[in-house]
C-alpha atoms as a PDB file:
ATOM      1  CA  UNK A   1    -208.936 -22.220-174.890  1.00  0.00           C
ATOM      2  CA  UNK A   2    -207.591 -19.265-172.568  1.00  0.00           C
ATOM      3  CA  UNK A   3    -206.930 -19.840-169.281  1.00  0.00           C
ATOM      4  CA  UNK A   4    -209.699 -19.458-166.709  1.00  0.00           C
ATOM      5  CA  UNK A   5    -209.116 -16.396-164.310  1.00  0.00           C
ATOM      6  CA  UNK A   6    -206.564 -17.413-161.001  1.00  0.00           C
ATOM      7  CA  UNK A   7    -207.685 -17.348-157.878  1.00  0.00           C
ATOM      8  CA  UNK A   8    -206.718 -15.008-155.126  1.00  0.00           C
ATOM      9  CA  UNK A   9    -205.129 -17.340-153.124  1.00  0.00           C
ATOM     10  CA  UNK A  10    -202.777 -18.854-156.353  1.00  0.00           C
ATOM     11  CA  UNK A  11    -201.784 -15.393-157.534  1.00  0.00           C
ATOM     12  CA  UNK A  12    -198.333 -15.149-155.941  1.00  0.00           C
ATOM     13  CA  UNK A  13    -197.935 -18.433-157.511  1.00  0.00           C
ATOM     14  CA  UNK A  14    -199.090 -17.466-160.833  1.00  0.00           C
ATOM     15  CA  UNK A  15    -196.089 -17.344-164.029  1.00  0.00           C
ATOM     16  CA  UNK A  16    -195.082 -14.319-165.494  1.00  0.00           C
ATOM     17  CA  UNK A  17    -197.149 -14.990-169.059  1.00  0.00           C
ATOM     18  CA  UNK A  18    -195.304 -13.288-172.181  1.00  0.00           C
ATOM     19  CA  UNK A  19    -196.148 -10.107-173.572  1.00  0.00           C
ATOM     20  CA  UNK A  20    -199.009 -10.442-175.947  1.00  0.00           C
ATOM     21  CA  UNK A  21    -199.912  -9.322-179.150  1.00  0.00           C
ATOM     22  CA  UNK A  22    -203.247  -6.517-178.721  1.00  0.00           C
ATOM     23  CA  UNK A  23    -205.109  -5.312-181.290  1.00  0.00           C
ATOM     24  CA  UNK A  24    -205.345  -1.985-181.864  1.00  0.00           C
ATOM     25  CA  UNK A  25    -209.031  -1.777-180.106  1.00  0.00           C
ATOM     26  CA  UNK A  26    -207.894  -3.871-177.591  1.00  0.00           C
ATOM     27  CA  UNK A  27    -204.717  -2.469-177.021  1.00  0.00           C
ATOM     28  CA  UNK A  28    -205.986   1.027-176.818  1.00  0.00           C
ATOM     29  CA  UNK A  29    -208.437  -0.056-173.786  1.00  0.00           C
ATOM     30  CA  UNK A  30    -206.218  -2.591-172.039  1.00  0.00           C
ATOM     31  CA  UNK A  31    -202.690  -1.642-172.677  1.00  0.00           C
ATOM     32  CA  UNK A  32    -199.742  -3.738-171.895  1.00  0.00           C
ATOM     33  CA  UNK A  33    -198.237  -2.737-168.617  1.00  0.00           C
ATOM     34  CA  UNK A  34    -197.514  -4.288-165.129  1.00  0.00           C
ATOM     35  CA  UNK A  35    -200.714  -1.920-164.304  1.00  0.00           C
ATOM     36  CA  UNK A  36    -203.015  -0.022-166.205  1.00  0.00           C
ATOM     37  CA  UNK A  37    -203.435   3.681-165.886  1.00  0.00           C
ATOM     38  CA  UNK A  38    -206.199   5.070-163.621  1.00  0.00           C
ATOM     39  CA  UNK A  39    -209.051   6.344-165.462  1.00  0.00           C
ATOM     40  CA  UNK A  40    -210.125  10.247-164.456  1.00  0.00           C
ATOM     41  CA  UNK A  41    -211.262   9.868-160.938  1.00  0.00           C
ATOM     42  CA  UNK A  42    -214.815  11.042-159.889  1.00  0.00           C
ATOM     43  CA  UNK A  43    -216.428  11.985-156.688  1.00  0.00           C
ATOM     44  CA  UNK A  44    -218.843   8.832-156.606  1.00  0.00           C
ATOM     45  CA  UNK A  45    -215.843   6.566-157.581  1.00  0.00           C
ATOM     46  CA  UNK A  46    -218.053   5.796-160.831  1.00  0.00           C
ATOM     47  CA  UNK A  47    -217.387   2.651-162.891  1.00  0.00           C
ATOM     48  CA  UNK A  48    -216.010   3.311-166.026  1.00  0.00           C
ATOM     49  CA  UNK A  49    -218.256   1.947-169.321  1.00  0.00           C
ATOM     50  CA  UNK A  50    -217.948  -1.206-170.251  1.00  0.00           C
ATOM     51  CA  UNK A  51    -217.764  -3.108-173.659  1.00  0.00           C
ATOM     52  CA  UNK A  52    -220.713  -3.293-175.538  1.00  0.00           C
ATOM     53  CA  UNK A  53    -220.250  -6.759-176.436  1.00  0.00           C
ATOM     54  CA  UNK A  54    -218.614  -9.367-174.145  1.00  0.00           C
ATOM     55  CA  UNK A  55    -214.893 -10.735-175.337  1.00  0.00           C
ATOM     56  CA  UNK A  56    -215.295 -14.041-177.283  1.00  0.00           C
ATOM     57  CA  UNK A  57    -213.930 -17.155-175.009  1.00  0.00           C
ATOM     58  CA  UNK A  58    -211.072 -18.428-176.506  1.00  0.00           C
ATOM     59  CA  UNK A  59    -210.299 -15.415-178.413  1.00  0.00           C
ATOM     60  CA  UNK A  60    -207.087 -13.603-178.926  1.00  0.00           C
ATOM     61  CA  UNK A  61    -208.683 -10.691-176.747  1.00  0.00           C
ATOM     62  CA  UNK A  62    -209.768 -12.718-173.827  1.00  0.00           C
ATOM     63  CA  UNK A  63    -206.769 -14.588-173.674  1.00  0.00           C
ATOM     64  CA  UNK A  64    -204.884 -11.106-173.539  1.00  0.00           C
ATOM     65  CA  UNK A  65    -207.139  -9.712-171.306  1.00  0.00           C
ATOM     66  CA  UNK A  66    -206.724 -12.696-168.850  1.00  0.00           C
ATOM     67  CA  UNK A  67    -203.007 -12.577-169.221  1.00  0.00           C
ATOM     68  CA  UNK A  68    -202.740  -8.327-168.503  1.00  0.00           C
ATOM     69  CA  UNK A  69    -204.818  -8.811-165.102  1.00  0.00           C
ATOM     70  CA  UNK A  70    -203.051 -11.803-163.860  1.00  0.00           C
ATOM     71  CA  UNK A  71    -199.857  -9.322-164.303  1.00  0.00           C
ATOM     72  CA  UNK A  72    -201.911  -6.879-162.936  1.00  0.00           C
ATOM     73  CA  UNK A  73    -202.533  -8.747-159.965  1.00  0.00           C
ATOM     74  CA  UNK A  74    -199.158 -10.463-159.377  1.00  0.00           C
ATOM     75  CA  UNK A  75    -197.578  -7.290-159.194  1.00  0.00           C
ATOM     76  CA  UNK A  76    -199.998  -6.259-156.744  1.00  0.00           C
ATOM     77  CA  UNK A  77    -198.685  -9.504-154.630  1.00  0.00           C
ATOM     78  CA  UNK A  78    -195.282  -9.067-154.732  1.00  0.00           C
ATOM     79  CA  UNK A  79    -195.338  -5.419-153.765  1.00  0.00           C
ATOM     80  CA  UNK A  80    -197.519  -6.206-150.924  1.00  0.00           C
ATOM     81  CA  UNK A  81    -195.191  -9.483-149.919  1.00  0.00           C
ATOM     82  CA  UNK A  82    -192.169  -6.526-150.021  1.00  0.00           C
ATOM     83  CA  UNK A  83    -193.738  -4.911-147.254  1.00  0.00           C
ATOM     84  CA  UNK A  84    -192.735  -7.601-144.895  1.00  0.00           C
ATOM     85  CA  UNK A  85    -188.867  -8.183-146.184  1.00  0.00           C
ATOM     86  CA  UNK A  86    -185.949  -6.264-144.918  1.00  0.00           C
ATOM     87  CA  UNK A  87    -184.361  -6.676-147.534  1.00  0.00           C
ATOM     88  CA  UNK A  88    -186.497  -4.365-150.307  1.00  0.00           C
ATOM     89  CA  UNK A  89    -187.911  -1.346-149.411  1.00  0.00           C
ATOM     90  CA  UNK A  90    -190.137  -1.240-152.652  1.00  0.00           C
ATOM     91  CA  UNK A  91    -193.585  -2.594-150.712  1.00  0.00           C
ATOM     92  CA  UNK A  92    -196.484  -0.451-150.035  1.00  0.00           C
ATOM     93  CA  UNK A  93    -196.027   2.167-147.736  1.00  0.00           C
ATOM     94  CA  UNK A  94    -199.793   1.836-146.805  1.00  0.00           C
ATOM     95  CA  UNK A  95    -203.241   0.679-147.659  1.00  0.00           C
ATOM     96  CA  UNK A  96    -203.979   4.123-150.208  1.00  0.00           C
ATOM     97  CA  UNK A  97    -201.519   2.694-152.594  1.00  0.00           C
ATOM     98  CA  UNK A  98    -202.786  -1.039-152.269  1.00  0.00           C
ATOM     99  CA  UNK A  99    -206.365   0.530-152.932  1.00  0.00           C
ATOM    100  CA  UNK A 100    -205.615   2.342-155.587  1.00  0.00           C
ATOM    101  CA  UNK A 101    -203.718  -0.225-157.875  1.00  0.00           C
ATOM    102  CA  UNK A 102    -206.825  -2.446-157.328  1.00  0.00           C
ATOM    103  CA  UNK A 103    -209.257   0.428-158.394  1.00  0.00           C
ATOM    104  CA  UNK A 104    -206.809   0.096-161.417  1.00  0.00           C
ATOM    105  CA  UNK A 105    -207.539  -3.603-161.892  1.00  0.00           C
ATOM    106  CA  UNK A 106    -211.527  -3.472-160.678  1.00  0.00           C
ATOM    107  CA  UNK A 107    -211.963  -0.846-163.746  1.00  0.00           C
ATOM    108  CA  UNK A 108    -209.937  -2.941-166.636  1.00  0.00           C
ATOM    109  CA  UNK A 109    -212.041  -5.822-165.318  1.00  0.00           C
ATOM    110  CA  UNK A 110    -214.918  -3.877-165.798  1.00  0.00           C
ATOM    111  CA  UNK A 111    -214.296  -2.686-168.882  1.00  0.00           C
ATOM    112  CA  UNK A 112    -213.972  -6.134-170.351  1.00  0.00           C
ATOM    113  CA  UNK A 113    -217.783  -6.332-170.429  1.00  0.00           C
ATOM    114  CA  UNK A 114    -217.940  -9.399-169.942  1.00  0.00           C
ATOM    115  CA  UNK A 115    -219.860 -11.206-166.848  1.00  0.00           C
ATOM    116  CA  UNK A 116    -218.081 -14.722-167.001  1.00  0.00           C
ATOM    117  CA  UNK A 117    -214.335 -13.086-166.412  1.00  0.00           C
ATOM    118  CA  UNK A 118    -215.939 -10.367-164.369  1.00  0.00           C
ATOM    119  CA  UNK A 119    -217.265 -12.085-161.688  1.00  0.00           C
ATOM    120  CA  UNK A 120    -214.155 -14.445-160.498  1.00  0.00           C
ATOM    121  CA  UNK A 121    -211.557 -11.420-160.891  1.00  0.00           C
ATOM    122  CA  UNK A 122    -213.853  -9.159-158.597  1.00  0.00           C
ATOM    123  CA  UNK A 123    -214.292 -11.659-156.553  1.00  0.00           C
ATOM    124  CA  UNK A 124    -210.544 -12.367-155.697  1.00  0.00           C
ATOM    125  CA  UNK A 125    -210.168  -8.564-155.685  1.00  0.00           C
ATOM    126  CA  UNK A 126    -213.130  -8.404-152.935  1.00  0.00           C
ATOM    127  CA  UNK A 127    -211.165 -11.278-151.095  1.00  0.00           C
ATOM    128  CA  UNK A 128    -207.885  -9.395-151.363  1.00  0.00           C
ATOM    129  CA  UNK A 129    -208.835  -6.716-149.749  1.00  0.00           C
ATOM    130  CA  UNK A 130    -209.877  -8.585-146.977  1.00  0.00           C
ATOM    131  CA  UNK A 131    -206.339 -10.088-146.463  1.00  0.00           C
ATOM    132  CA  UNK A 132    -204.610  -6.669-147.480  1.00  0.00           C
ATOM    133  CA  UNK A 133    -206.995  -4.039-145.530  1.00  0.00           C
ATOM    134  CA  UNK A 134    -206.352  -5.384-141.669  1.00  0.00           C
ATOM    135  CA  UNK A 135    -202.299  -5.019-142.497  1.00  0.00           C
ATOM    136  CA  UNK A 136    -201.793  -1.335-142.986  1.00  0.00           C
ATOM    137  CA  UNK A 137    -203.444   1.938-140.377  1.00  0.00           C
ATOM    138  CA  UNK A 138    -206.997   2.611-141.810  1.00  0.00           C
ATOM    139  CA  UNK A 139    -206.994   4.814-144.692  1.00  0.00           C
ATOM    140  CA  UNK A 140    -210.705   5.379-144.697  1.00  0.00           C
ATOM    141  CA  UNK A 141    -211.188   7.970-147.884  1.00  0.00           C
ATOM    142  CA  UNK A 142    -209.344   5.454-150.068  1.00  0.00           C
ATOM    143  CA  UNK A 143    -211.271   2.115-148.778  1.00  0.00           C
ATOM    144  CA  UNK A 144    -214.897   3.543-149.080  1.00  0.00           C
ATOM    145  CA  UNK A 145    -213.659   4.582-152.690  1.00  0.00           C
ATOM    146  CA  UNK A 146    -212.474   1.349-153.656  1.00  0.00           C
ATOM    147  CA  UNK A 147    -215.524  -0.572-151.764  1.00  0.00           C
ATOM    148  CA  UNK A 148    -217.977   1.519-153.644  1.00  0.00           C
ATOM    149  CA  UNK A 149    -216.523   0.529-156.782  1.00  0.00           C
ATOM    150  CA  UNK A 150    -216.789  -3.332-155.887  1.00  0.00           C
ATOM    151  CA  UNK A 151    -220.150  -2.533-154.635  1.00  0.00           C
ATOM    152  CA  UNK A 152    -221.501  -0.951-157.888  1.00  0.00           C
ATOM    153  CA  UNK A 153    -219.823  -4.069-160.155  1.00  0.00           C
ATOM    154  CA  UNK A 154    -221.333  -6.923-158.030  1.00  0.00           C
ATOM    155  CA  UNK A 155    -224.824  -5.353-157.517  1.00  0.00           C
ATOM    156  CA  UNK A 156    -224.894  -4.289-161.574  1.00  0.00           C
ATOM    157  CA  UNK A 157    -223.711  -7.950-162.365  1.00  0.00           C
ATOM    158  CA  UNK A 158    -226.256  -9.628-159.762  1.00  0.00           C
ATOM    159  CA  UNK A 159    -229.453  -7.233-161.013  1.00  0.00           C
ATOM    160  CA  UNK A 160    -228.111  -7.945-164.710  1.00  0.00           C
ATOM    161  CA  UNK A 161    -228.917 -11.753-164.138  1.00  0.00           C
ATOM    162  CA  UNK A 162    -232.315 -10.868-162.567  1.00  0.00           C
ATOM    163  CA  UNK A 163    -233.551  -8.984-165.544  1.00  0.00           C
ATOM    164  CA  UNK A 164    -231.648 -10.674-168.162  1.00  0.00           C
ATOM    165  CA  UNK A 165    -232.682 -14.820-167.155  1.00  0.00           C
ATOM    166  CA  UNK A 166    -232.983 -16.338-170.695  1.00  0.00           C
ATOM    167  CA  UNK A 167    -235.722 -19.592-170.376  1.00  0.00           C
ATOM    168  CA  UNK A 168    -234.586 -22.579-168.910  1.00  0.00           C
ATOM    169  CA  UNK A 169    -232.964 -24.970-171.075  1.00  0.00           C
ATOM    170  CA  UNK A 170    -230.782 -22.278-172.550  1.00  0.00           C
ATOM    171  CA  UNK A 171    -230.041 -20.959-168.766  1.00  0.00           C
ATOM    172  CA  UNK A 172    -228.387 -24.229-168.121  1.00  0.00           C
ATOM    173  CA  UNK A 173    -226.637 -24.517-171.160  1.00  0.00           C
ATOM    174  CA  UNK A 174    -224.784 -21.501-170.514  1.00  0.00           C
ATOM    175  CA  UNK A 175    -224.058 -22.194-166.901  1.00  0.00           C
ATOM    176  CA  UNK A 176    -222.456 -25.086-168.532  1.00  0.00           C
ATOM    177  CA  UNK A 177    -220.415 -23.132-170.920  1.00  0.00           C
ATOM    178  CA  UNK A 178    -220.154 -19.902-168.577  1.00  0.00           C
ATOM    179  CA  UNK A 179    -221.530 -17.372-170.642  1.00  0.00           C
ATOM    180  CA  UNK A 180    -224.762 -15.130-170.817  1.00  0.00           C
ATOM    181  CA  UNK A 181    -227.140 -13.770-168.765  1.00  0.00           C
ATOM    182  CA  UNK A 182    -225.176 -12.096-165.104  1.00  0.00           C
ATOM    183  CA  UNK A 183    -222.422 -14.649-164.767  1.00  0.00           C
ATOM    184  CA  UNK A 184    -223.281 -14.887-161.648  1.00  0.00           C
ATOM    185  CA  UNK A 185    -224.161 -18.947-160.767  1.00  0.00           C
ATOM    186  CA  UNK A 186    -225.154 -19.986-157.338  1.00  0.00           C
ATOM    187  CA  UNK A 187    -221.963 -20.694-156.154  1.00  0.00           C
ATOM    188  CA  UNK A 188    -220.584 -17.503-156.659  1.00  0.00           C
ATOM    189  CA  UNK A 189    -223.461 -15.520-155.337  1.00  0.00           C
ATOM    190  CA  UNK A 190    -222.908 -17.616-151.748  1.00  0.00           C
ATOM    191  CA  UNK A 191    -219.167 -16.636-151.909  1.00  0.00           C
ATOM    192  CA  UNK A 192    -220.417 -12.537-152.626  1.00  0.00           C
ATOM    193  CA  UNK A 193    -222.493 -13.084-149.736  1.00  0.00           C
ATOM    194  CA  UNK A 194    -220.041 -14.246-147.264  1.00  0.00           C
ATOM    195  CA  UNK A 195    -217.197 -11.546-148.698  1.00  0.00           C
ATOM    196  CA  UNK A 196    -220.097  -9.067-148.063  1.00  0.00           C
ATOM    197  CA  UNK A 197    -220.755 -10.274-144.317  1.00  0.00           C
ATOM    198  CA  UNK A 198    -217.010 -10.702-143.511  1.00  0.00           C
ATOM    199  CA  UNK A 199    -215.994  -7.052-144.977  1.00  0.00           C
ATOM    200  CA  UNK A 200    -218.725  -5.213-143.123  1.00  0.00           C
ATOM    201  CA  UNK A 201    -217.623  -6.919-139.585  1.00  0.00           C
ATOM    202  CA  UNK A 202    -213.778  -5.938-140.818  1.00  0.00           C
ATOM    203  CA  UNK A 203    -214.225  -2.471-142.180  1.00  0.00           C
ATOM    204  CA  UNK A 204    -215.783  -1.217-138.343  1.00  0.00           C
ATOM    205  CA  UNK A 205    -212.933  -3.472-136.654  1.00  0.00           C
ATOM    206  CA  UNK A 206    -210.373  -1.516-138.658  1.00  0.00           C
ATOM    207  CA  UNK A 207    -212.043   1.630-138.058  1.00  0.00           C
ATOM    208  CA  UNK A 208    -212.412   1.329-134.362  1.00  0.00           C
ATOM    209  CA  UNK A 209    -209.022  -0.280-134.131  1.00  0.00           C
ATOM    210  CA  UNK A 210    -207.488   3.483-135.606  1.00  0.00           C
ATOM    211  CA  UNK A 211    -210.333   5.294-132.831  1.00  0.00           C
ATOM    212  CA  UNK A 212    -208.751   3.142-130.089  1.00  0.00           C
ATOM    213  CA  UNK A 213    -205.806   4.262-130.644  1.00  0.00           C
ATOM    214  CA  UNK A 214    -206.494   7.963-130.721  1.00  0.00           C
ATOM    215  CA  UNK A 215    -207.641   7.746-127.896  1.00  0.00           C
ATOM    216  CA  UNK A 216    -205.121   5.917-126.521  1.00  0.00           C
ATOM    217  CA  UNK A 217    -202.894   8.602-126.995  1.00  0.00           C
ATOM    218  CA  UNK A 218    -200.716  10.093-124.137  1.00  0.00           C
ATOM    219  CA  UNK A 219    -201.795  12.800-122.623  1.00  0.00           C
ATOM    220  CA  UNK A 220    -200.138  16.585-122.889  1.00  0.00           C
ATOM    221  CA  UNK A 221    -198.554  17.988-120.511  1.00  0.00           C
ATOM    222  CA  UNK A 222    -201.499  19.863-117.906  1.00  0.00           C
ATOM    223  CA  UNK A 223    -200.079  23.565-118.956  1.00  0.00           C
ATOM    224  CA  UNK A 224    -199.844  22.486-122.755  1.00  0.00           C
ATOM    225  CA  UNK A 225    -203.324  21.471-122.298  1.00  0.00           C
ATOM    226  CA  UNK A 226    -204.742  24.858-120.864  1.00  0.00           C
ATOM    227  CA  UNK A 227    -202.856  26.557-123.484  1.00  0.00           C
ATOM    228  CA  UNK A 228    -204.517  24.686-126.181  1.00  0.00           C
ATOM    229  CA  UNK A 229    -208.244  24.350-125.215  1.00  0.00           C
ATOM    230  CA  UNK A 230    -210.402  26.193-128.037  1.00  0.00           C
ATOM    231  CA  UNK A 231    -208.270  24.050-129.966  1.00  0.00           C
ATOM    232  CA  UNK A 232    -209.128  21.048-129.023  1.00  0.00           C
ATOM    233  CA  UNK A 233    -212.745  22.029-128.555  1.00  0.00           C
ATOM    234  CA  UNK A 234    -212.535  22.690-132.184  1.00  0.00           C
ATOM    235  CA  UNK A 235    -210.726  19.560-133.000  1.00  0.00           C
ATOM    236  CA  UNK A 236    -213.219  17.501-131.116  1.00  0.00           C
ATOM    237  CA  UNK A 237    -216.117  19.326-132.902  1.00  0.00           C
ATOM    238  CA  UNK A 238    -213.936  17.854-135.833  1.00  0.00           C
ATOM    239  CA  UNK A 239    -213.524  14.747-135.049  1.00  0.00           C
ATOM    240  CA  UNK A 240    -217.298  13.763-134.252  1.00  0.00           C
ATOM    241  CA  UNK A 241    -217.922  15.079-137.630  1.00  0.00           C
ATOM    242  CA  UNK A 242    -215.348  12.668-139.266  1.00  0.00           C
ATOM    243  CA  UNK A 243    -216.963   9.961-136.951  1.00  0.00           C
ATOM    244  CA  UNK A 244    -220.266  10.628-137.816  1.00  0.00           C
ATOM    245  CA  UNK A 245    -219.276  10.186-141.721  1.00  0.00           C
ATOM    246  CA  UNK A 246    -217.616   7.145-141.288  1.00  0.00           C
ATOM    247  CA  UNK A 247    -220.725   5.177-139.616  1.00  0.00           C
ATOM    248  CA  UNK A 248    -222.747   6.463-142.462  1.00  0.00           C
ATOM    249  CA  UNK A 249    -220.284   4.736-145.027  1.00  0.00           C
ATOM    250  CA  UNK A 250    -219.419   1.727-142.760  1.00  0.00           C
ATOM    251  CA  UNK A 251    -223.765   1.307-142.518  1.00  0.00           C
ATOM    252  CA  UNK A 252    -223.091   1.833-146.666  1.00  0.00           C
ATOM    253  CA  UNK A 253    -220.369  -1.192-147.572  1.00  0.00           C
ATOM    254  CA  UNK A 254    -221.694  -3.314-149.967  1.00  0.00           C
ATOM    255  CA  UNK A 255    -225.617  -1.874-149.293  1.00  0.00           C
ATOM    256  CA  UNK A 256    -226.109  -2.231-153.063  1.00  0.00           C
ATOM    257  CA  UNK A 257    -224.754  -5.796-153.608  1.00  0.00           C
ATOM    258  CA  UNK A 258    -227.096  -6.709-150.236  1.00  0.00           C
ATOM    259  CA  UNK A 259    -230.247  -5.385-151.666  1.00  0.00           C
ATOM    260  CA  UNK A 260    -229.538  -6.913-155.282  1.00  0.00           C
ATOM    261  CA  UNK A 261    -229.007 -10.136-153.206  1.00  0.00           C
ATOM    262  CA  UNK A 262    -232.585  -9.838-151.452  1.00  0.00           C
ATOM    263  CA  UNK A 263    -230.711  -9.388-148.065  1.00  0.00           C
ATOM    264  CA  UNK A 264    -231.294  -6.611-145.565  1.00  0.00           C
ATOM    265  CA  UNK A 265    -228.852  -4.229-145.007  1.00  0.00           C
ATOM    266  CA  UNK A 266    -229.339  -3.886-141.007  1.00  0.00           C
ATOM    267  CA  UNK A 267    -229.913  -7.698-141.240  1.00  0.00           C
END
């Protein structure tokens, strides 16, 4: 039986597993490096299609799947643990790069197709970037992005359940065995709900945190300043543009995953 996915907090501790052996369908999907390439990026930060048919547990796929996104997601670890060493300069320069190696790994977990692997790796990924967001300056473009895509996976894995509940007896046999219907089981669904809560409150912390300290700034020198007024007029015409945008996706985070939870969004 494969190994059941890590998580978040035992990744650092996690073994480097040994190259494994993909088949050709696999291998062309998943292939076997540190991280997987990133799919053609699209405005909405679409997720990309998944398997028709979910990996069999215990299978030579899953157990290769498992062991390409625990790689994925060690690496991911270390780099980010090399931002705080003096002695390697090889860590992440800043939160863009973080977010887009896990868009890497929130797409190859997607495209497994299946909701019983899905649902733990997203939600370590949704935890990580609670832990990894706060520790770099706000990179706004690139956390939306990579929100959106968590978004879309938990809402399409929580409506999946809704509209896929097989009768009852066979419901709890495959809570039991972890297979069928969302993969979502009560448990999880409570831990998506708090990840939801605590991102929203730390997405609009981060935010205002890099709005503080604009306007913290020091200020110019008084003849710089007359010098450069219809500039600033135009930058602050800018600026309440950009601000304006980023309430409406701050007031977006996780909307989708709240409404397939039966939760109000302004709640």
């Amino acid at each position: 039986m494969a190994a059941r996915p890590a998580a978040a907090a035992d990744v650092a501790s996690l073994p480097s597993p040994a190259a494994s052996s993909f088949s050709a369908s696999f291998s062309s999907t998943f292939p076997s490096s540190s991280l997987p390439p990133t799919p053609t990026p699209t405005p909405t930060a679409a997720l990309p299609r998944p398997r028709t048919r979910p990996l069999r547990a215990g299978g030579a796929k899953e157990t290769a799947f498992i062991q390409h996104v625990d790689r994925a997601l060690l690496a991911i670890s270390r780099k980010y643990a090399k931002k705080f060493s003096n002695m390697d300069d090889d860590g992440y320069d800043g939160f863009r790069e973080v977010a887009r190696d896990m868009e890497r790994v929130v797409d190859v977990v997607w495209l497994s197709g299946t909701p019983s692997l899905q649902t733990p790796y997203l939600l370590s990924l949704a935890l990580l970037l609670t832990t990894y967001l706060p520790a770099f300056p706000p990179a706004p473009a690139s956390t939306f992005r990579l929100l959106r895509k968590l978004d879309g996976a938990f809402a399409s894995l929580l409506l999946q359940q809704q509209q896929q509940q097989p009768p009852a007896p066979l419901r709890q046999e495959q809570e039991v065995r972890g297979r069928g219907g969302g993969g979502v089981d009560a448990t999880q669904k409570v831990r998506i709900k708090s990840l939801v809560q605590r991102t929203r409150v730390l997405v609009v912390q981060v935010l205002e945190g890099k709005r503080r300290g604009q306007e913290d700034r020091p200020g110019a020198d008084a003849d710089v300043v007359h010098d450069v007024e219809a500039e600033e007029e135009h930058a602050e015409e800018d600026e309440d543009e950009e601000e304006e945008a980023w309430e409406m996706a701050i007031g977006r985070v996780y909307e989708r995953t709240l409404v397939a939870l039966g939760e109000s969004v302004g709640g």
